[in-house]
C-alpha atoms as a PDB file:
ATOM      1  CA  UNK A   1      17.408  -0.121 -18.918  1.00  0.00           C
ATOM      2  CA  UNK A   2      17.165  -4.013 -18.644  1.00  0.00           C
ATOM      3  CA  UNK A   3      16.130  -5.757 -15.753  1.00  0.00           C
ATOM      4  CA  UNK A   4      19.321  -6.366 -13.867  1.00  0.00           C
ATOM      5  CA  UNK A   5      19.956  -2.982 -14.910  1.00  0.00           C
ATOM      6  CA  UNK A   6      16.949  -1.561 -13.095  1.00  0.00           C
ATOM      7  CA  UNK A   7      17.615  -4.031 -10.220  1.00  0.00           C
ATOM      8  CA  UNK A   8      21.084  -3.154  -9.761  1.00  0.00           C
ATOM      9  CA  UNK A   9      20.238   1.154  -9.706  1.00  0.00           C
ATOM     10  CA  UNK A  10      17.703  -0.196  -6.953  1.00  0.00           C
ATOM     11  CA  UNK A  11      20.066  -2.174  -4.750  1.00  0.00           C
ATOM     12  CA  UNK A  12      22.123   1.124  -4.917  1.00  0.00           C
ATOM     13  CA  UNK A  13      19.795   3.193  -3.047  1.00  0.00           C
ATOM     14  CA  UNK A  14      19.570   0.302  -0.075  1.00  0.00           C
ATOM     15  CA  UNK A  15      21.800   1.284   2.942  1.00  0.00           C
ATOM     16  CA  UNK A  16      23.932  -1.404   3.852  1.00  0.00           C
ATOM     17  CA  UNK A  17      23.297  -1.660   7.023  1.00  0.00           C
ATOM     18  CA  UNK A  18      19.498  -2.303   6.062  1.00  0.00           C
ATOM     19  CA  UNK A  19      18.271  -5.975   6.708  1.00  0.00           C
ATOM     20  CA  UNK A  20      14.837  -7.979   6.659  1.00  0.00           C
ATOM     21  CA  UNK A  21      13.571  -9.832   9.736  1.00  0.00           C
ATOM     22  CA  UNK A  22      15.582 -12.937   8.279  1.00  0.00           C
ATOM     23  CA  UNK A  23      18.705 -10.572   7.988  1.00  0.00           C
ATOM     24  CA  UNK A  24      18.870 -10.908   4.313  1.00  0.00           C
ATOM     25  CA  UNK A  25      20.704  -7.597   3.450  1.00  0.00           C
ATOM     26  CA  UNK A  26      21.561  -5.805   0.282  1.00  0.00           C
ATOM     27  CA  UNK A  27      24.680  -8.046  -0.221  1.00  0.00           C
ATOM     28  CA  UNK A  28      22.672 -11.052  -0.576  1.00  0.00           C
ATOM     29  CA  UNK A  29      20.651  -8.629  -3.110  1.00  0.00           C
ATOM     30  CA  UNK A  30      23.880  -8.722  -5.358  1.00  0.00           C
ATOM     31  CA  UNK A  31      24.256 -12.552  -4.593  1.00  0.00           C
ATOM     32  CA  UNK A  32      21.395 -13.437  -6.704  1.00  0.00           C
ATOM     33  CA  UNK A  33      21.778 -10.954  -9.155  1.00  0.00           C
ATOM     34  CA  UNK A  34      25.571 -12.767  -9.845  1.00  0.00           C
ATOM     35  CA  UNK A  35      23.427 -15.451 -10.755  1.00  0.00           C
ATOM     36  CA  UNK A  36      20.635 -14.234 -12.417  1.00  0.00           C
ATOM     37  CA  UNK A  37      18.273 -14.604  -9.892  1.00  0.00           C
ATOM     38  CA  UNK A  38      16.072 -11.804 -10.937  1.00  0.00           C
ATOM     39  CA  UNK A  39      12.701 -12.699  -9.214  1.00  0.00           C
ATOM     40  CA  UNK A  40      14.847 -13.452  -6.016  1.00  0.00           C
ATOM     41  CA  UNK A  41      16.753 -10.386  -5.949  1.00  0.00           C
ATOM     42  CA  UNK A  42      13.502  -8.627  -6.448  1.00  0.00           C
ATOM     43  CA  UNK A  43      11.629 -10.163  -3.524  1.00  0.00           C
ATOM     44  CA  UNK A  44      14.290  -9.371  -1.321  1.00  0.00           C
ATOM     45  CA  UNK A  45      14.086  -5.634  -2.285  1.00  0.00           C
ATOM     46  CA  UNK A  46      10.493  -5.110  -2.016  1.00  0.00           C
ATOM     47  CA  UNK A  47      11.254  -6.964   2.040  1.00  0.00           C
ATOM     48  CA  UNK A  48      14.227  -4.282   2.242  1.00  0.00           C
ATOM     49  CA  UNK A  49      11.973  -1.783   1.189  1.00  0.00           C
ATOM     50  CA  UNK A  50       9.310  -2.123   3.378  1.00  0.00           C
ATOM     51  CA  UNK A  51      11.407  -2.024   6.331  1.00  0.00           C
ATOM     52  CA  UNK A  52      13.183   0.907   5.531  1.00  0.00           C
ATOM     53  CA  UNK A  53      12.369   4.095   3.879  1.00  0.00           C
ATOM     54  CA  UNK A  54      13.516   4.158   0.080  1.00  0.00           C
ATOM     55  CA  UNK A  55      13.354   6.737  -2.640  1.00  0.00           C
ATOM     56  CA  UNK A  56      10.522   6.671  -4.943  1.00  0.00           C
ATOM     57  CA  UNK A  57      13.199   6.250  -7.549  1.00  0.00           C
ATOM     58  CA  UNK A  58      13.519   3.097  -5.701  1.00  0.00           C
ATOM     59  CA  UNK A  59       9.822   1.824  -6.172  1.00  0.00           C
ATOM     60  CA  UNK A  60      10.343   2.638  -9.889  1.00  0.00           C
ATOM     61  CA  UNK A  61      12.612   0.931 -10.560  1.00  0.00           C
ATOM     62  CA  UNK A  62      10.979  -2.182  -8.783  1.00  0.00           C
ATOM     63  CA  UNK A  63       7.907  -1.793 -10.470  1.00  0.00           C
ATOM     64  CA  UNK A  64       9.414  -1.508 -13.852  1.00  0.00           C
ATOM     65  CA  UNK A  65      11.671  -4.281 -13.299  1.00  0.00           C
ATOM     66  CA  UNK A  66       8.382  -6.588 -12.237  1.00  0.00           C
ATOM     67  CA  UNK A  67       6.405  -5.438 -15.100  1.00  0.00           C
ATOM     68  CA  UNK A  68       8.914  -6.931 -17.067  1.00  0.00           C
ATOM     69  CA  UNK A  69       9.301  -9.753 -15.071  1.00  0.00           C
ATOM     70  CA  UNK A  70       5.246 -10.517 -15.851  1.00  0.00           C
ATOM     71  CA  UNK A  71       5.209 -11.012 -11.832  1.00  0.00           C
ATOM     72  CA  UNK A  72       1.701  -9.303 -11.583  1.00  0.00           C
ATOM     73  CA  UNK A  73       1.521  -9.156  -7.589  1.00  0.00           C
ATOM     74  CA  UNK A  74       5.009  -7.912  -7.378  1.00  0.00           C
ATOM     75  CA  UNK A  75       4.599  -5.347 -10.045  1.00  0.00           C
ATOM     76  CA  UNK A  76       0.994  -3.851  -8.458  1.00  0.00           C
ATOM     77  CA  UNK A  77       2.669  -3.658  -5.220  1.00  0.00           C
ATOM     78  CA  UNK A  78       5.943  -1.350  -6.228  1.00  0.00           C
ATOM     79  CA  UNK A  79       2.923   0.472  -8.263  1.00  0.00           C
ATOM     80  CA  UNK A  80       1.452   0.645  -5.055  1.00  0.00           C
ATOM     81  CA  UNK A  81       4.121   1.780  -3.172  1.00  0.00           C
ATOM     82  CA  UNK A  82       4.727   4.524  -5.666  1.00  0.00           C
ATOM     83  CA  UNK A  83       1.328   5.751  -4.888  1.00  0.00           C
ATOM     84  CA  UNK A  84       2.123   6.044  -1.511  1.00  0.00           C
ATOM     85  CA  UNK A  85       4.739   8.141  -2.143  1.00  0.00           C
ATOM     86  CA  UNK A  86       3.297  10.130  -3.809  1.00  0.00           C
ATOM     87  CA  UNK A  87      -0.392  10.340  -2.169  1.00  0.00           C
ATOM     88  CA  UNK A  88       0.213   9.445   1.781  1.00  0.00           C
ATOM     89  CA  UNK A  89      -1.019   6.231   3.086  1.00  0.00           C
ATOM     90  CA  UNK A  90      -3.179   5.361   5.831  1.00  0.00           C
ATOM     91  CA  UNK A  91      -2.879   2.069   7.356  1.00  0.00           C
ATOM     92  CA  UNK A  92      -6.051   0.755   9.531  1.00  0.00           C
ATOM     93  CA  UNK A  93      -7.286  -2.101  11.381  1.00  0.00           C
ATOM     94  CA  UNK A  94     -10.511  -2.805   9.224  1.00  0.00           C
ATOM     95  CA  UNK A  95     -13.447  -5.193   9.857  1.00  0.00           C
ATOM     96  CA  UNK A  96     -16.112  -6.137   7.444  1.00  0.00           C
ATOM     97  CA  UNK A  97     -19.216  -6.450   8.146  1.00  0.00           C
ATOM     98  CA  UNK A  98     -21.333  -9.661   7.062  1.00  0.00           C
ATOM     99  CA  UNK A  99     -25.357 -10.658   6.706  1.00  0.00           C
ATOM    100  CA  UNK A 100     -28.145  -8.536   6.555  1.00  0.00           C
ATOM    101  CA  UNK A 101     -28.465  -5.544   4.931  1.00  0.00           C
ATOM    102  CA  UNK A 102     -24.419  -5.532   3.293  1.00  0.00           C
ATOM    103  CA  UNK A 103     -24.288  -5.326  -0.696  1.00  0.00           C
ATOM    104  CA  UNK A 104     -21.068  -7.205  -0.508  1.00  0.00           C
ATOM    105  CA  UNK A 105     -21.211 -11.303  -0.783  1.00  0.00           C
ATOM    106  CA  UNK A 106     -17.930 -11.931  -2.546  1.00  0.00           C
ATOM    107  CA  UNK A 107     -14.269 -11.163  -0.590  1.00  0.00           C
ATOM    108  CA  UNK A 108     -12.986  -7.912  -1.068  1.00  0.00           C
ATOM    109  CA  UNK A 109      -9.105  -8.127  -3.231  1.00  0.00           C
ATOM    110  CA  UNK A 110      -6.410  -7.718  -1.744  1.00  0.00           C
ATOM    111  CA  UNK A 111      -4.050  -5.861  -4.500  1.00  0.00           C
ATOM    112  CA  UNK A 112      -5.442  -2.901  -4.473  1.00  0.00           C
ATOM    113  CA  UNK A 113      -8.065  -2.914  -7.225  1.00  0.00           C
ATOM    114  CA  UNK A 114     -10.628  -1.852  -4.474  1.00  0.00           C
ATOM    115  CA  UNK A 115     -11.227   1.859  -4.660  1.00  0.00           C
ATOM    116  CA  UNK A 116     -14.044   2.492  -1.643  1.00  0.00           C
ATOM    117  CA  UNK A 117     -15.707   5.682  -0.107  1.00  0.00           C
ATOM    118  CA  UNK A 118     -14.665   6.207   3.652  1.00  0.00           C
ATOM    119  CA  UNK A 119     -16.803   8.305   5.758  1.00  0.00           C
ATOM    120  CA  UNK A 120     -13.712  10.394   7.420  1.00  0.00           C
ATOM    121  CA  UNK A 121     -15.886  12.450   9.511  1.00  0.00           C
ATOM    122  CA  UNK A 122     -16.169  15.445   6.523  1.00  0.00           C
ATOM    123  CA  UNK A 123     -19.724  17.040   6.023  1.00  0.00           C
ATOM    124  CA  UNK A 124     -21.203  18.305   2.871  1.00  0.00           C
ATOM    125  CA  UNK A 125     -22.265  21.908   2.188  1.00  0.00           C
ATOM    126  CA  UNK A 126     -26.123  20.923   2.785  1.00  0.00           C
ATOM    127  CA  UNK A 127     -24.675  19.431   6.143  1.00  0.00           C
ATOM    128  CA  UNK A 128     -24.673  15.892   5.315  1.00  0.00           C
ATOM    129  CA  UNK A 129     -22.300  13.165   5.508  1.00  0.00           C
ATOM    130  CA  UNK A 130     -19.564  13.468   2.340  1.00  0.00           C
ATOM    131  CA  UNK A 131     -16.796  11.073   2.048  1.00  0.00           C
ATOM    132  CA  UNK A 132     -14.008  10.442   0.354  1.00  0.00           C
ATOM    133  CA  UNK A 133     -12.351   7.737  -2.079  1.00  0.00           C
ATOM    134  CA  UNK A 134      -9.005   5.973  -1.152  1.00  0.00           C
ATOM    135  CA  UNK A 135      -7.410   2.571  -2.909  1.00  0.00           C
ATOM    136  CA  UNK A 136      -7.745  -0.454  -0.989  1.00  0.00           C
ATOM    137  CA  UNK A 137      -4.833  -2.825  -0.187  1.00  0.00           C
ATOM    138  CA  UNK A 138      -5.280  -5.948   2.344  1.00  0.00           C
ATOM    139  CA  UNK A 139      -2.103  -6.709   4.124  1.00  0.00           C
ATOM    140  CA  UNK A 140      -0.643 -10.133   3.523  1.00  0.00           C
ATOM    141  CA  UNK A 141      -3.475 -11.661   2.106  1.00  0.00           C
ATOM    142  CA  UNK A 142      -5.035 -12.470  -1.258  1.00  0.00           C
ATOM    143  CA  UNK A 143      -8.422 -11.343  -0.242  1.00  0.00           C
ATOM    144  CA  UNK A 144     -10.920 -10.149   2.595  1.00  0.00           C
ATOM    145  CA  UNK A 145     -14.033 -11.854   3.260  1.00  0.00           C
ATOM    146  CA  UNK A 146     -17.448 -10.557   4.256  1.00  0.00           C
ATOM    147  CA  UNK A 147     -17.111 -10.249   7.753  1.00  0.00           C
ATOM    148  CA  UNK A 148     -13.078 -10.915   7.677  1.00  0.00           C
ATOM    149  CA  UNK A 149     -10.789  -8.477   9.445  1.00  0.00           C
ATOM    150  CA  UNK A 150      -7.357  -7.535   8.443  1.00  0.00           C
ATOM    151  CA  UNK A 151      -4.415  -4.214   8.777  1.00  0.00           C
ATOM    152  CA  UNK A 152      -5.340  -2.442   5.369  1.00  0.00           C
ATOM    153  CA  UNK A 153      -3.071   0.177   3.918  1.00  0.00           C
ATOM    154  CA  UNK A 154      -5.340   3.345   2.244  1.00  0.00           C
ATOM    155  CA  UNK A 155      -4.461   5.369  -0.664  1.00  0.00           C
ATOM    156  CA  UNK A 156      -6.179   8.538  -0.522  1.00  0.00           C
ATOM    157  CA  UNK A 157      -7.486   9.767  -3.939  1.00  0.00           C
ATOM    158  CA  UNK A 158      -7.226  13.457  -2.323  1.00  0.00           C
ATOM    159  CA  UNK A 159      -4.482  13.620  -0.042  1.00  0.00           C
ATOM    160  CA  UNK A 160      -5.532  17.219   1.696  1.00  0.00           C
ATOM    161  CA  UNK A 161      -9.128  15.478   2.450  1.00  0.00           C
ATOM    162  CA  UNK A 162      -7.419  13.185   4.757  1.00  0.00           C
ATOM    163  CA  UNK A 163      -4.769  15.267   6.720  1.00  0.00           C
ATOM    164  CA  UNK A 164      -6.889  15.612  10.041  1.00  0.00           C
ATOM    165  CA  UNK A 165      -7.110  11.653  10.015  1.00  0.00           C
ATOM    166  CA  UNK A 166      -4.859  10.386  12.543  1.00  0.00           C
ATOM    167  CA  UNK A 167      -3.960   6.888  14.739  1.00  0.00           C
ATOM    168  CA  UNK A 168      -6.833   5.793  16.800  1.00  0.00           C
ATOM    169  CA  UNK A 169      -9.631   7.469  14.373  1.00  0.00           C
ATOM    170  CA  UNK A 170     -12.738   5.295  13.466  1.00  0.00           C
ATOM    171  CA  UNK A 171     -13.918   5.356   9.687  1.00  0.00           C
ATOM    172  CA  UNK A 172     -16.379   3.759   8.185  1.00  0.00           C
ATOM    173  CA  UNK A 173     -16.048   2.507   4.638  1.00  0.00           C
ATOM    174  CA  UNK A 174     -18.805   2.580   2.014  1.00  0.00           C
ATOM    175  CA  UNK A 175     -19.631   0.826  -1.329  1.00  0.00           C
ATOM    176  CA  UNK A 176     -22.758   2.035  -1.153  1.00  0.00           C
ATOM    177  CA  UNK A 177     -25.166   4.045   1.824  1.00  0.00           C
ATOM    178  CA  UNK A 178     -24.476   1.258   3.558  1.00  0.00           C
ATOM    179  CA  UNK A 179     -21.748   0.785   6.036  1.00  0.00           C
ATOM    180  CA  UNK A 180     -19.659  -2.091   4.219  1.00  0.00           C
ATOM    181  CA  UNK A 181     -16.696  -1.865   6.859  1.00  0.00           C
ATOM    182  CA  UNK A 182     -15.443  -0.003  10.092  1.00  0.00           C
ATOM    183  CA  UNK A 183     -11.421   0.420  10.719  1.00  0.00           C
ATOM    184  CA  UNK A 184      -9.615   1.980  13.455  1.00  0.00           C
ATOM    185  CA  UNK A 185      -6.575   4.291  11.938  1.00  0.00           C
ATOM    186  CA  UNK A 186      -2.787   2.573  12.847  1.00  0.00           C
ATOM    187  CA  UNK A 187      -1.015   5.185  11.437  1.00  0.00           C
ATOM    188  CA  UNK A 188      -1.120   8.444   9.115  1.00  0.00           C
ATOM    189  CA  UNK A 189       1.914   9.468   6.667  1.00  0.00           C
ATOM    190  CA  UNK A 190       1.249  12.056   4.353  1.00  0.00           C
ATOM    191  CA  UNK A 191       2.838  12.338   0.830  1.00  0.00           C
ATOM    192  CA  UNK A 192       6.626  11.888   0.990  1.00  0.00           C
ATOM    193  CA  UNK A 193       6.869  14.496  -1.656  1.00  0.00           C
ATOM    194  CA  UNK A 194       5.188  16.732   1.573  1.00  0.00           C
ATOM    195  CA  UNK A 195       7.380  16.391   3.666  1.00  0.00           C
ATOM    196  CA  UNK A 196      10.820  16.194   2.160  1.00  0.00           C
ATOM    197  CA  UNK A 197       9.482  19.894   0.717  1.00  0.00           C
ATOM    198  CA  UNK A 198       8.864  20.669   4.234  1.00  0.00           C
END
């Protein structure tokens, strides 16, 4: 498929009635395709798609379409959001810590490139703390600094590690023994392949 190709088999799994907080819909989807708006059309997807529910197919096809497109953050998100589909996703309230005795001097990216260990309350068989690895993306901005705070969305790298996790949990984050981070859990979705088998 070409890009308006995979575009168009996108904007075909978009309910009609589905709209953005600017009310941009799926018709104005087609408006820009018409005229070869490709990068438009796209950004309005990926806003349809995050405020509704969309077939991984959907995602896909995004992320193909942007990897064409060479439009790197667009493409890593729809990768992204793939992931999420197929791993769960927590999102979190997280806070970095800053100063003495924190590896990290340099912001944390934003695009999930980040893949840190969160202490999610698991012990090991000796009785120690064990933790666990999930991808890193910062909500709506480019990067985190030391001691910045920001809604993070969490791809675990072992979905059934992270099933007892749910809204109002603390976790720490790691990048070392050190404590790098502490987030409060917003909300828990497990893999969508989960629970449209269930």
């Amino acid at each position: 498929m070409d890009v308006i190709e995979l575009l168009e088999s996108a904007s075909l799994l978009v309910p009609e009635e589905a709209a953005t907080a600017n009310d941009l819909t799926v018709r104005d989807v087609w408006d820009h395709l018409v005229h070869d708006e490709w990068e438009i059309a796209l950004g309005l997807l990926q806003e349809l798609g995050d405020v509704r529910s969309l077939p991984l197919s959907f995602w896909e096809a995004l992320a193909e379409a942007a990897d064409r497109l060479l439009l790197k953050r667009s493409a890593s998100w729809c990768h992204w959001r793939c992931s999420e589909f197929r791993h769960g996703v927590i999102r979190a309230d997280l806070t970095l810590r800053s100063g003495g005795g924190v590896r990290r001097t340099t912001p944390i990216p934003g695009a999930g490139v980040l893949r840190p260990m969160w202490d999610i309350g698991h012990l090991s068989p000796s009785g120690g703390r064990a933790v666990s690895v999930a991808a890193l993306w910062v909500e709506h901005l480019p990067v985190l600094p030391p001691g910045g705070r920001a809604t993070v969305r969490l791809v675990p790298l072992t979905p059934s590690h992270w099933t007892h996790v749910q809204p109002g949990r603390r976790i720490n984050m790691h990048e070392d023994r050190t404590v790098a981070g502490t987030a409060v859990v917003l909300e828990a979705r497990p893999p969508e392949a989960t629970v449209s088998a269930g």
